[in-house]
N, C-alpha and C. Protein backbone atom coordinates (compact mmCIF):
# COMPACT_ATOMS: atom_id res chain seq x y z
N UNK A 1 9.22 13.37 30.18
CA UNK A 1 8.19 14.21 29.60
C UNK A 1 8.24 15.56 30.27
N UNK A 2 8.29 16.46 29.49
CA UNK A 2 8.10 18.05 29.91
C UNK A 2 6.71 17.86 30.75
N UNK A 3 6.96 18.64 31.58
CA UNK A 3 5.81 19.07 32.83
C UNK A 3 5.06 20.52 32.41
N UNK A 4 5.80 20.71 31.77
CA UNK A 4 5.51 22.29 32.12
C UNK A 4 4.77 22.89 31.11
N UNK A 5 3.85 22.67 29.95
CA UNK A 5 3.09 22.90 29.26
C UNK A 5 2.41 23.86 29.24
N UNK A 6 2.48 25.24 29.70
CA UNK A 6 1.78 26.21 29.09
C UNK A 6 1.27 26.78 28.19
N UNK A 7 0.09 27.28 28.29
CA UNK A 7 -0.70 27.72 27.06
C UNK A 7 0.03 28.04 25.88
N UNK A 8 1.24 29.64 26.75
CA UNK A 8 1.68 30.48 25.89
C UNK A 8 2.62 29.57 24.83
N UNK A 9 3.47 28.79 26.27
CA UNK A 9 4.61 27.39 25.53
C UNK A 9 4.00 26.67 24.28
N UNK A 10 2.71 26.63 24.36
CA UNK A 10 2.64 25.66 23.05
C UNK A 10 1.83 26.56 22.29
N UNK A 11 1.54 27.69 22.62
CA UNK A 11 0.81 28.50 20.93
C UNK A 11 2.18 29.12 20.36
N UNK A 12 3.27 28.64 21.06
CA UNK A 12 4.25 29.94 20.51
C UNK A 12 5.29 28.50 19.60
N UNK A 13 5.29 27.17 20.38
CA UNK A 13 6.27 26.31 19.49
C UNK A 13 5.24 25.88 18.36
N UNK A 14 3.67 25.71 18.45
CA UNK A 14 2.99 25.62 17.55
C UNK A 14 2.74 26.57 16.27
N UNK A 15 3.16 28.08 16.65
CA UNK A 15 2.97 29.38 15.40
C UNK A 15 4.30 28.94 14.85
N UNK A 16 5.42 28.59 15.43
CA UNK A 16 6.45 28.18 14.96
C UNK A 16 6.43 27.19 13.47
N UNK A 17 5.82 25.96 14.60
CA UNK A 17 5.92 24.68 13.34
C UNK A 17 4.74 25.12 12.23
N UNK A 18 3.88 26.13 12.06
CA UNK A 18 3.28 26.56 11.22
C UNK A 18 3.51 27.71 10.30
N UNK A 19 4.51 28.32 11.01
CA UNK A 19 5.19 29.53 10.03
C UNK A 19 5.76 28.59 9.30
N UNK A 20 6.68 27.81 9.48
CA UNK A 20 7.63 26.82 9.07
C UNK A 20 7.09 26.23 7.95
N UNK A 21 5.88 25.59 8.08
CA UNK A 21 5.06 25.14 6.93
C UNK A 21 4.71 25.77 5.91
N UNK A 22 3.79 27.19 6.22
CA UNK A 22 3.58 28.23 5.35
C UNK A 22 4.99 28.49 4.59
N UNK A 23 6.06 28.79 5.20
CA UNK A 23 7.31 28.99 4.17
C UNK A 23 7.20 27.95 3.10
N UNK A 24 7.47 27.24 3.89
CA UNK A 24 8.10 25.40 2.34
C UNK A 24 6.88 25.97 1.50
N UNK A 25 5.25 25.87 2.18
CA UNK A 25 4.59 26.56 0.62
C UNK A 25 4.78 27.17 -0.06
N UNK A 26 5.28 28.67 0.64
CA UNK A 26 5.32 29.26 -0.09
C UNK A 26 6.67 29.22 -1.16
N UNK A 27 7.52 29.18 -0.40
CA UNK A 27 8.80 28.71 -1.18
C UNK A 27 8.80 27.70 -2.75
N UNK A 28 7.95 26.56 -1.93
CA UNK A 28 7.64 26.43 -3.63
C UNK A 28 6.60 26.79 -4.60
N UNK A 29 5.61 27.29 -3.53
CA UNK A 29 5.18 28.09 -5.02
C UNK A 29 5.78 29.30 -6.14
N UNK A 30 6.92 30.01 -4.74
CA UNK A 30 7.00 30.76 -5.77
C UNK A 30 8.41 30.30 -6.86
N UNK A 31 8.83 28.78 -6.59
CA UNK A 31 9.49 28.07 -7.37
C UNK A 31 8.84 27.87 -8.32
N UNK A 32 7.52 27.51 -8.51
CA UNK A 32 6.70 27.35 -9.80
C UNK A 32 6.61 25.60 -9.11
N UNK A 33 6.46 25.27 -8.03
CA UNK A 33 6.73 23.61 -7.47
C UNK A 33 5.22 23.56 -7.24
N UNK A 34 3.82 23.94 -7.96
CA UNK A 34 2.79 23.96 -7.35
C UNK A 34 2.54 22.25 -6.82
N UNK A 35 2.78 21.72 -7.67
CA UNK A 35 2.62 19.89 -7.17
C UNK A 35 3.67 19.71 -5.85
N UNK A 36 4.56 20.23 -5.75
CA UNK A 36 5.28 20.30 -4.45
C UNK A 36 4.63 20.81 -2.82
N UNK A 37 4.05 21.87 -3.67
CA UNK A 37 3.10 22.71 -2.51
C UNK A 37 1.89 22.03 -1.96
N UNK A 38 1.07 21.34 -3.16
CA UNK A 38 0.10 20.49 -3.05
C UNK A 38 0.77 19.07 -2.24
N UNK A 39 1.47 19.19 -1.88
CA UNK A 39 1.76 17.37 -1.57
C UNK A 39 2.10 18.10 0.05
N UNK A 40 2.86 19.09 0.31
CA UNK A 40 3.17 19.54 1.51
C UNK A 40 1.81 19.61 2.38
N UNK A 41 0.42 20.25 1.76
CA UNK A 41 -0.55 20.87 1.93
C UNK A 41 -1.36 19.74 2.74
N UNK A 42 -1.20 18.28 1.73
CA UNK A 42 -1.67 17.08 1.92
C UNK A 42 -1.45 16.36 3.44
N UNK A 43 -0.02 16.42 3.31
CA UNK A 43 0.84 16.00 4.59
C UNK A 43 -0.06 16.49 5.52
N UNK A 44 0.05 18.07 5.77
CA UNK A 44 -0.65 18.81 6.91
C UNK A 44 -1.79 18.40 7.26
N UNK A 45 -2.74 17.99 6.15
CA UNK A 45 -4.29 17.58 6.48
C UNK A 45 -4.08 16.22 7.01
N UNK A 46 -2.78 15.49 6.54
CA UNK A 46 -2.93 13.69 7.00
C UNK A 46 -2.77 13.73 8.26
N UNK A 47 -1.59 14.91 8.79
CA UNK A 47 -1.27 14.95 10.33
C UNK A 47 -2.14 15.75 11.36
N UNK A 48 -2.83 16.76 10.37
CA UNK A 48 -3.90 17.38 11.46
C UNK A 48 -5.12 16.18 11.58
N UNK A 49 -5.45 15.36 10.79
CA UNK A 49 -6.32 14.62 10.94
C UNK A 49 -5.79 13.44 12.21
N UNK A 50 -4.67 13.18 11.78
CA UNK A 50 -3.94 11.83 13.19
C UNK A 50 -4.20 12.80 14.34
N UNK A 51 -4.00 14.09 14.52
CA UNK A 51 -3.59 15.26 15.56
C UNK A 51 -5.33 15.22 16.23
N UNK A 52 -6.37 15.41 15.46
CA UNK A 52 -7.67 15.17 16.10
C UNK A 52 -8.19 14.11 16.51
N UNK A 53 -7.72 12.60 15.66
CA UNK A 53 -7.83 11.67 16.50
C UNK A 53 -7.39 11.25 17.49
N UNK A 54 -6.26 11.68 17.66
CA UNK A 54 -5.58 11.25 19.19
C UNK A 54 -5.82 12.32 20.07
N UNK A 55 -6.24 13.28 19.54
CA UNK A 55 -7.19 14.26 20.92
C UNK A 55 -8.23 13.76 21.18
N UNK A 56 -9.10 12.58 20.51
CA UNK A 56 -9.99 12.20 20.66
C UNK A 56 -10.38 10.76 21.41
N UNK A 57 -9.20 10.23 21.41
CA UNK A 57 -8.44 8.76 22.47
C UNK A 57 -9.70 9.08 23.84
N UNK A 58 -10.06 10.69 24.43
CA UNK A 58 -9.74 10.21 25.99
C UNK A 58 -8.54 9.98 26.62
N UNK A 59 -7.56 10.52 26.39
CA UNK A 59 -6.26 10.18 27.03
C UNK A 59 -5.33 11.47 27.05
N UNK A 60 -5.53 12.46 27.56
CA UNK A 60 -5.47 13.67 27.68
C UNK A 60 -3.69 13.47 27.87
N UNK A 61 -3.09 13.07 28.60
CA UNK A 61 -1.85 13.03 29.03
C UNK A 61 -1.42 12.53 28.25
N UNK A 62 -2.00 11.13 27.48
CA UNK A 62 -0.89 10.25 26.60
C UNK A 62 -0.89 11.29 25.44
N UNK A 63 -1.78 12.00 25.31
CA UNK A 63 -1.98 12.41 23.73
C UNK A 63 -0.37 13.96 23.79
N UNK A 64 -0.63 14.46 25.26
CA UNK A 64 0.01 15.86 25.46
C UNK A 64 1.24 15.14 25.21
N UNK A 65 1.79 14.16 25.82
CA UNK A 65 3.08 13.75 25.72
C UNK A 65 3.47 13.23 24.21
N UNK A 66 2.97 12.91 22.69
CA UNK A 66 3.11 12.44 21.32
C UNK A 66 2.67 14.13 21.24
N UNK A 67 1.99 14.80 21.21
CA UNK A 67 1.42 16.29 20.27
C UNK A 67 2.73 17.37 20.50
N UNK A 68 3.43 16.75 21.92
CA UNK A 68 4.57 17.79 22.08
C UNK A 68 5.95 17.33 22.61
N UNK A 69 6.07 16.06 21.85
CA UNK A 69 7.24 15.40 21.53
C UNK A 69 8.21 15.72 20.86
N UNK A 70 7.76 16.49 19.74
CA UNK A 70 8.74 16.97 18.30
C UNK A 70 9.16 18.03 19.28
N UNK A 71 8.35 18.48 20.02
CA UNK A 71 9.62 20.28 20.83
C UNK A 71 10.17 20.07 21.95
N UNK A 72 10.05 18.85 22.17
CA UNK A 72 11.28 17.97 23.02
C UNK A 72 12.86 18.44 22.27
N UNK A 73 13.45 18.06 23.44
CA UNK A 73 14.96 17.25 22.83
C UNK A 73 15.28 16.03 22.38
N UNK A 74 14.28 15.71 21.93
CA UNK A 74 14.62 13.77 21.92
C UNK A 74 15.84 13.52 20.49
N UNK A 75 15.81 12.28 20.74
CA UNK A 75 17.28 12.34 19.33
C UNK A 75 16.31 11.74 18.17
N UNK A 76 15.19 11.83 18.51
CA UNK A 76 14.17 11.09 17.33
C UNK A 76 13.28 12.20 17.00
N UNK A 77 13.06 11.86 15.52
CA UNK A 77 11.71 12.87 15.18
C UNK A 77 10.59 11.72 14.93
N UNK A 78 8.86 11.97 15.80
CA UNK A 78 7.85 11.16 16.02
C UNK A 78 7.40 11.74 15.41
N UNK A 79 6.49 10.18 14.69
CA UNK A 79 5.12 10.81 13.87
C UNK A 79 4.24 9.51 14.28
N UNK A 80 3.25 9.91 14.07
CA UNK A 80 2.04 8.98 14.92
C UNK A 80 1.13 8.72 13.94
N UNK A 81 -0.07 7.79 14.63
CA UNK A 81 -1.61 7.55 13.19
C UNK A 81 -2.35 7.13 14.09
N UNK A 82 -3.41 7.54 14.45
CA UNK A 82 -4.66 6.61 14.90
C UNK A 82 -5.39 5.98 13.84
N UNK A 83 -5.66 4.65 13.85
CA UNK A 83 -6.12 3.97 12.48
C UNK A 83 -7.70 4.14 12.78
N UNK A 84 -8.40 4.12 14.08
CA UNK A 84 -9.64 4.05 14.12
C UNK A 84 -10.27 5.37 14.31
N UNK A 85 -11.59 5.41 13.71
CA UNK A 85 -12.16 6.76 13.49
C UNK A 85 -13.65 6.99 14.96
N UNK A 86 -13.50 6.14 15.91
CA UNK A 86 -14.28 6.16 16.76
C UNK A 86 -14.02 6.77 18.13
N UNK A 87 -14.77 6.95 19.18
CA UNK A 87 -14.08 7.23 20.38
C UNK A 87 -13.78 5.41 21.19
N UNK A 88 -12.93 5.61 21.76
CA UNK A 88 -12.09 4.79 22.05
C UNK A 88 -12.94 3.98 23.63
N UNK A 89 -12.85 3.33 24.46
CA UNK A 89 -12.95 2.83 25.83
C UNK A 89 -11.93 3.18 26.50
N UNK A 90 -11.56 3.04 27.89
CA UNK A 90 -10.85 3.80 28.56
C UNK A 90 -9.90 2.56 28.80
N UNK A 91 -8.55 3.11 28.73
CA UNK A 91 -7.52 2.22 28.93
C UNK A 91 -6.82 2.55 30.26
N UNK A 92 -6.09 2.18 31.24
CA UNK A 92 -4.71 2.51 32.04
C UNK A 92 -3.94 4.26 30.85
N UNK A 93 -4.48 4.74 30.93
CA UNK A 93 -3.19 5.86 30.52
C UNK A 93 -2.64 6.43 31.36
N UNK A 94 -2.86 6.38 32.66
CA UNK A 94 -1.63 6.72 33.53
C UNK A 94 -0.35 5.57 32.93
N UNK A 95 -0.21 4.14 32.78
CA UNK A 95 0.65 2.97 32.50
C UNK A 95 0.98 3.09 31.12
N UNK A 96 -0.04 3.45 30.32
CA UNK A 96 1.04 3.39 28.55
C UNK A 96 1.99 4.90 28.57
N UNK A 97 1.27 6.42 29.31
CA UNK A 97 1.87 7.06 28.99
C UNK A 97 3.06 6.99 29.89
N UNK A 98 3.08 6.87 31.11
CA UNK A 98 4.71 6.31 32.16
C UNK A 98 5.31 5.29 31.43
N UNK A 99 5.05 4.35 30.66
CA UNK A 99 5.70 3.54 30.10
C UNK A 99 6.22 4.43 28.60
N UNK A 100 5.62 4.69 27.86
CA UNK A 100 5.86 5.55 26.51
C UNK A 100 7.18 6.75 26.82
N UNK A 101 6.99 7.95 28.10
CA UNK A 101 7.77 8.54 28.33
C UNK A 101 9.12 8.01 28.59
N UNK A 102 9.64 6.78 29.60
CA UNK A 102 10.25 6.17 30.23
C UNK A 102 10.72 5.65 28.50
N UNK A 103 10.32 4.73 27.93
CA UNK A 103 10.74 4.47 26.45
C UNK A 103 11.62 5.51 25.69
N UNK A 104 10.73 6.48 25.71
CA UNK A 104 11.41 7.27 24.96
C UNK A 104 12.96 7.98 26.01
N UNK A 105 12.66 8.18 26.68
CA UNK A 105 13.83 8.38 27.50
C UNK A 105 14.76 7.67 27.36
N UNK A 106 14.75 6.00 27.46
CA UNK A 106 15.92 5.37 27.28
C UNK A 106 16.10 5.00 25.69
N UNK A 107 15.21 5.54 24.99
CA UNK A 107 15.91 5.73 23.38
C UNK A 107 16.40 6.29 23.25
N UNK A 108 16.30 7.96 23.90
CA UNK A 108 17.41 9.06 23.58
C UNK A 108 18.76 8.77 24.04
N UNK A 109 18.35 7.77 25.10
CA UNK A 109 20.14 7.48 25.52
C UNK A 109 20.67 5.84 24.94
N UNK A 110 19.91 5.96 24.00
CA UNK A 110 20.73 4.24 22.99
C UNK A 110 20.68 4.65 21.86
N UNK A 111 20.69 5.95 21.52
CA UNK A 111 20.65 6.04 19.75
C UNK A 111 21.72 6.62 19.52
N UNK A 112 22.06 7.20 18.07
CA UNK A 112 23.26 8.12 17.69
C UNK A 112 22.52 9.47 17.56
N UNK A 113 23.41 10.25 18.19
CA UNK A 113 22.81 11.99 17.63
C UNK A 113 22.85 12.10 16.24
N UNK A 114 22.54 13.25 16.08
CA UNK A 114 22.60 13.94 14.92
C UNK A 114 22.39 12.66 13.53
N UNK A 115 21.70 11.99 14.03
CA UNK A 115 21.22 11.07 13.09
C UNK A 115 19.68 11.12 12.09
N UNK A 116 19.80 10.28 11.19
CA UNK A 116 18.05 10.41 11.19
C UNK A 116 17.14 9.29 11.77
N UNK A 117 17.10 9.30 12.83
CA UNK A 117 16.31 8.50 14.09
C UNK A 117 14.87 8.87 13.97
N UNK A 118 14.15 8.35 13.72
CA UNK A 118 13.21 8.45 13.85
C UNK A 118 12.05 6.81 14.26
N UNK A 119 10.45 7.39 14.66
CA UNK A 119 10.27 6.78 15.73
C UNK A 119 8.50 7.17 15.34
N UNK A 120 7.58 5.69 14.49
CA UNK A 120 6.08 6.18 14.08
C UNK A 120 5.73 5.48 15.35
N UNK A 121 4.55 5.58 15.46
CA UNK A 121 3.80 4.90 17.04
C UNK A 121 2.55 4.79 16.14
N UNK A 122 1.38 3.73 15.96
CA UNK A 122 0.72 3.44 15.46
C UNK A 122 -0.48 2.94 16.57
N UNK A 123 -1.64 3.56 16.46
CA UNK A 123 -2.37 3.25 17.62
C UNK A 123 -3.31 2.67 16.58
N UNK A 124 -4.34 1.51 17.32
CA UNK A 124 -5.74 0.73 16.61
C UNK A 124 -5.75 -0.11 17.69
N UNK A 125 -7.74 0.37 17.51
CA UNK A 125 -8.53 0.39 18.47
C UNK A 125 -8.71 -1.58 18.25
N UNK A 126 -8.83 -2.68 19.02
CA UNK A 126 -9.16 -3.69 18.51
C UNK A 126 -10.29 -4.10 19.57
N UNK A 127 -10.63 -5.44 19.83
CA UNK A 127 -12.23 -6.18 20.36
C UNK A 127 -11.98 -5.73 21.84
N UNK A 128 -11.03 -6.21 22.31
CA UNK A 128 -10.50 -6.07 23.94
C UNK A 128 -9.59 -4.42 24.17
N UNK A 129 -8.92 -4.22 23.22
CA UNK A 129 -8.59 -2.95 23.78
C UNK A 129 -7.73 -2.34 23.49
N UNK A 130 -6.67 -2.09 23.34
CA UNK A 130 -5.71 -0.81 22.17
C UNK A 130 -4.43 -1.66 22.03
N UNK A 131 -3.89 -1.31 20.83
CA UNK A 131 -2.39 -1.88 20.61
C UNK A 131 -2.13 -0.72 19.88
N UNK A 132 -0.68 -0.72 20.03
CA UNK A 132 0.34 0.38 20.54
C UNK A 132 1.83 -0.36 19.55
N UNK A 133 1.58 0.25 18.34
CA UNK A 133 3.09 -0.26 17.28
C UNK A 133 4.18 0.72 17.40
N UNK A 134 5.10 0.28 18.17
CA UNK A 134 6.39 1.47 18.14
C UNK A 134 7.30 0.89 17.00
N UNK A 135 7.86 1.68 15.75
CA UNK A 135 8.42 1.16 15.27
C UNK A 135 9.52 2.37 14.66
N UNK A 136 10.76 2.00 15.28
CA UNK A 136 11.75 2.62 15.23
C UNK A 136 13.07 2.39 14.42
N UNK A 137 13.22 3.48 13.73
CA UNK A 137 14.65 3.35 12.36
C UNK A 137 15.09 4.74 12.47
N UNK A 138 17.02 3.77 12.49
CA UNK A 138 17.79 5.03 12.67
C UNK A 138 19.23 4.01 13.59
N UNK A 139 19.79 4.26 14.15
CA UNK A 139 21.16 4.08 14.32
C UNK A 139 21.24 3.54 16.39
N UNK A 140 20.93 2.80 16.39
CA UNK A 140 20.85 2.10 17.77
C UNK A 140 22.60 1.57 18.19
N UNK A 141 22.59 2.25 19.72
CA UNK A 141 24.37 2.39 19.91
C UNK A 141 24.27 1.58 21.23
N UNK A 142 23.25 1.42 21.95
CA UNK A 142 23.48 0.75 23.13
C UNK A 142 21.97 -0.04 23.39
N UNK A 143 22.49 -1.11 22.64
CA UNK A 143 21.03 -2.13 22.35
C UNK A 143 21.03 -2.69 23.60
N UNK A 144 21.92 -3.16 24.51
CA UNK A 144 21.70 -3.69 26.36
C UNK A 144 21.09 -2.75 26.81
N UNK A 145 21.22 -1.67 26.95
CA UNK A 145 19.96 -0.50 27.81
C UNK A 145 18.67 -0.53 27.19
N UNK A 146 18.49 -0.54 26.08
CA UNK A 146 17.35 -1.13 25.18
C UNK A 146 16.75 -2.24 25.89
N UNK A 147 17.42 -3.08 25.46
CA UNK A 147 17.06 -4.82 26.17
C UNK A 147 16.77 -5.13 27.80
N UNK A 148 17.31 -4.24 28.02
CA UNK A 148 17.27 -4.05 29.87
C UNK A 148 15.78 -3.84 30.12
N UNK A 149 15.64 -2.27 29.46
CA UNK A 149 14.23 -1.97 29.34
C UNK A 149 13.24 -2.37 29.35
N UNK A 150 13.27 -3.10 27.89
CA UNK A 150 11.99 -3.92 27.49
C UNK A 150 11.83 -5.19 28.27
N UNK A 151 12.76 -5.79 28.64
CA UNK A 151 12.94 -7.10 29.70
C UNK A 151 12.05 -6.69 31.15
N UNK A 152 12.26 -5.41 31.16
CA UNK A 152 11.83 -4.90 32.49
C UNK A 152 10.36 -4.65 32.60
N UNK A 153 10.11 -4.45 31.24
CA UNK A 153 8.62 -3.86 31.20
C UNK A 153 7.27 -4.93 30.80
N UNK A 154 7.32 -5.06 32.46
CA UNK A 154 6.42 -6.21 32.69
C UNK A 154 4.93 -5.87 33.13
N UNK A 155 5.01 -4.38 33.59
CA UNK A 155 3.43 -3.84 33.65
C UNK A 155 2.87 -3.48 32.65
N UNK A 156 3.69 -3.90 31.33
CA UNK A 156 2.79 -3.34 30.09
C UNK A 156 3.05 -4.51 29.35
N UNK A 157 1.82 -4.98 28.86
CA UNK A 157 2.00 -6.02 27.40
C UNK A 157 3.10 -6.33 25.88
N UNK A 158 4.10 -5.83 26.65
CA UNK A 158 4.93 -5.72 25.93
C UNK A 158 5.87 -6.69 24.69
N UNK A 159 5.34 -6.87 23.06
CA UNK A 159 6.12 -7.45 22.28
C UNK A 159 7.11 -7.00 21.51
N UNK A 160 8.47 -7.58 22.05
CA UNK A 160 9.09 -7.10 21.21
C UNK A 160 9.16 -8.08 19.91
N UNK A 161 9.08 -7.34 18.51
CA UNK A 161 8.38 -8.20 17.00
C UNK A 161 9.92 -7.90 16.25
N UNK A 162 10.89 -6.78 15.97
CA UNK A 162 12.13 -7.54 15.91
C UNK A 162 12.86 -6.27 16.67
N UNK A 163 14.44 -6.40 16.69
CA UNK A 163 15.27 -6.07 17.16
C UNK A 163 16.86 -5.77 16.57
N UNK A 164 16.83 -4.91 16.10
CA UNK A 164 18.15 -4.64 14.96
C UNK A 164 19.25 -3.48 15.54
N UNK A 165 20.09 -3.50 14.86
CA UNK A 165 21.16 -2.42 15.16
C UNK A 165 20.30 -1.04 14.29
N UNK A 166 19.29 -0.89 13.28
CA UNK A 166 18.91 0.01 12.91
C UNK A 166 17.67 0.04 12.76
N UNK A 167 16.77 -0.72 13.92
CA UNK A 167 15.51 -0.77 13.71
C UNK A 167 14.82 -1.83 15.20
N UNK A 168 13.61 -0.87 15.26
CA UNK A 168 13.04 -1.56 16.50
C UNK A 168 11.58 -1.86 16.38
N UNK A 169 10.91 -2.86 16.32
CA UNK A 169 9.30 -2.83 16.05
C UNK A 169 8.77 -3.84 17.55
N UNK A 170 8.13 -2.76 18.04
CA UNK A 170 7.43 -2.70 19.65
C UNK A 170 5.74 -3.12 19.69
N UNK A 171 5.25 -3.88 20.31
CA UNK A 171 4.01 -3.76 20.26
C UNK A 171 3.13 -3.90 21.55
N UNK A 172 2.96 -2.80 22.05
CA UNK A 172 2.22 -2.99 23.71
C UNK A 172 1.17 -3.01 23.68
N UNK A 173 0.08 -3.74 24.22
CA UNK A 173 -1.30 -3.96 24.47
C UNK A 173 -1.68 -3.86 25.58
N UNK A 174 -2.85 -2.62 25.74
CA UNK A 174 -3.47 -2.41 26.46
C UNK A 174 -5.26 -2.70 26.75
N UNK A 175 -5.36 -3.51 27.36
CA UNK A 175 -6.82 -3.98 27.72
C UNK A 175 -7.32 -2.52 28.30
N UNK A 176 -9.27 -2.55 27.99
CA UNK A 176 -9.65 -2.15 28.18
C UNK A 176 -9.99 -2.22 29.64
N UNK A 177 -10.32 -0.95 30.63
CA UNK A 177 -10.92 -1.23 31.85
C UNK A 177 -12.07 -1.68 31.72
């Protein structure tokens, strides 16, 4: 995980991924793609809405490390969902986010580059306390460093639900304090 998060660092990769957006609108509107534009428009509200709920976790670190993942180098592009619309109880997020970073780290080094790798993380709030769906598609090259991993990761509730050459579905549970 990048350390180094400055203000300027993220209003400047953030005007970025928003110029970026404004183009594709505009681009198709002035294609005459208004239903194109409208569906782009949509997206933005589905992800600014996931983007306020997981600012809203209480989990200041886990959230910094998923909100500024995409301006990573990772070989995956993340997209996330908080399913619950409440504030949350307090979990270990020092342990999901050291575990989450550390994950993603040894994904970038078991996947194929220049692939389309990608990687949703699905958070919901349940009775005892958060579960955590990693579910990953795209081109897996060194499934033993994978397996090493997850074998290893015994301070976190860790299920692995399956395991493929092009697909990974993760499920860590975290009790509430």
């Amino acid at each position: 995980m990048e350390k180094n998060w400055d203000v300027v660092r993220v209003l400047r990769h953030s005007r970025h991924d928003w110029l970026n957006r404004l183009q594709l609108i505009k681009g198709n509107l002035d294609l005459n793609r208004v239903d194109r534009a409208k569906a782009i428009v949509d997206q933005i509200i589905i992800e600014t809405q996931h983007e306020s709920k997981l600012s809203n976790l209480k989990m200041p670190t886990f959230a910094t490390l998923l909100l500024t993942a995409n301006w990573e180098k990772h070989l995956f592009q993340l997209d996330y969902e908080v399913l619950h619309e409440t504030e949350t109880k307090p979990v270990n997020e020092s342990e999901i986010t050291k575990w989450t970073a550390s994950f993603f780290a040894v994904l970038d080094r078991s996947v194929e580059a220049f692939q389309e790798n990608s990687l949703s993380i699905c958070i919901d709030q349940v009775t005892d306390g958060i579960r955590f769906f990693f579910d990953f598609s795209g081109i897996i090259t060194e499934t033993a460093l994978l397996k090493e991993f997850l074998e290893q990761s015994v301070e976190a509730a860790v299920t692995v639900k399956s395991f493929l050459d092009s697909e990974l579905s993760i499920e860590v549970f975290m009790p509430f304090r």
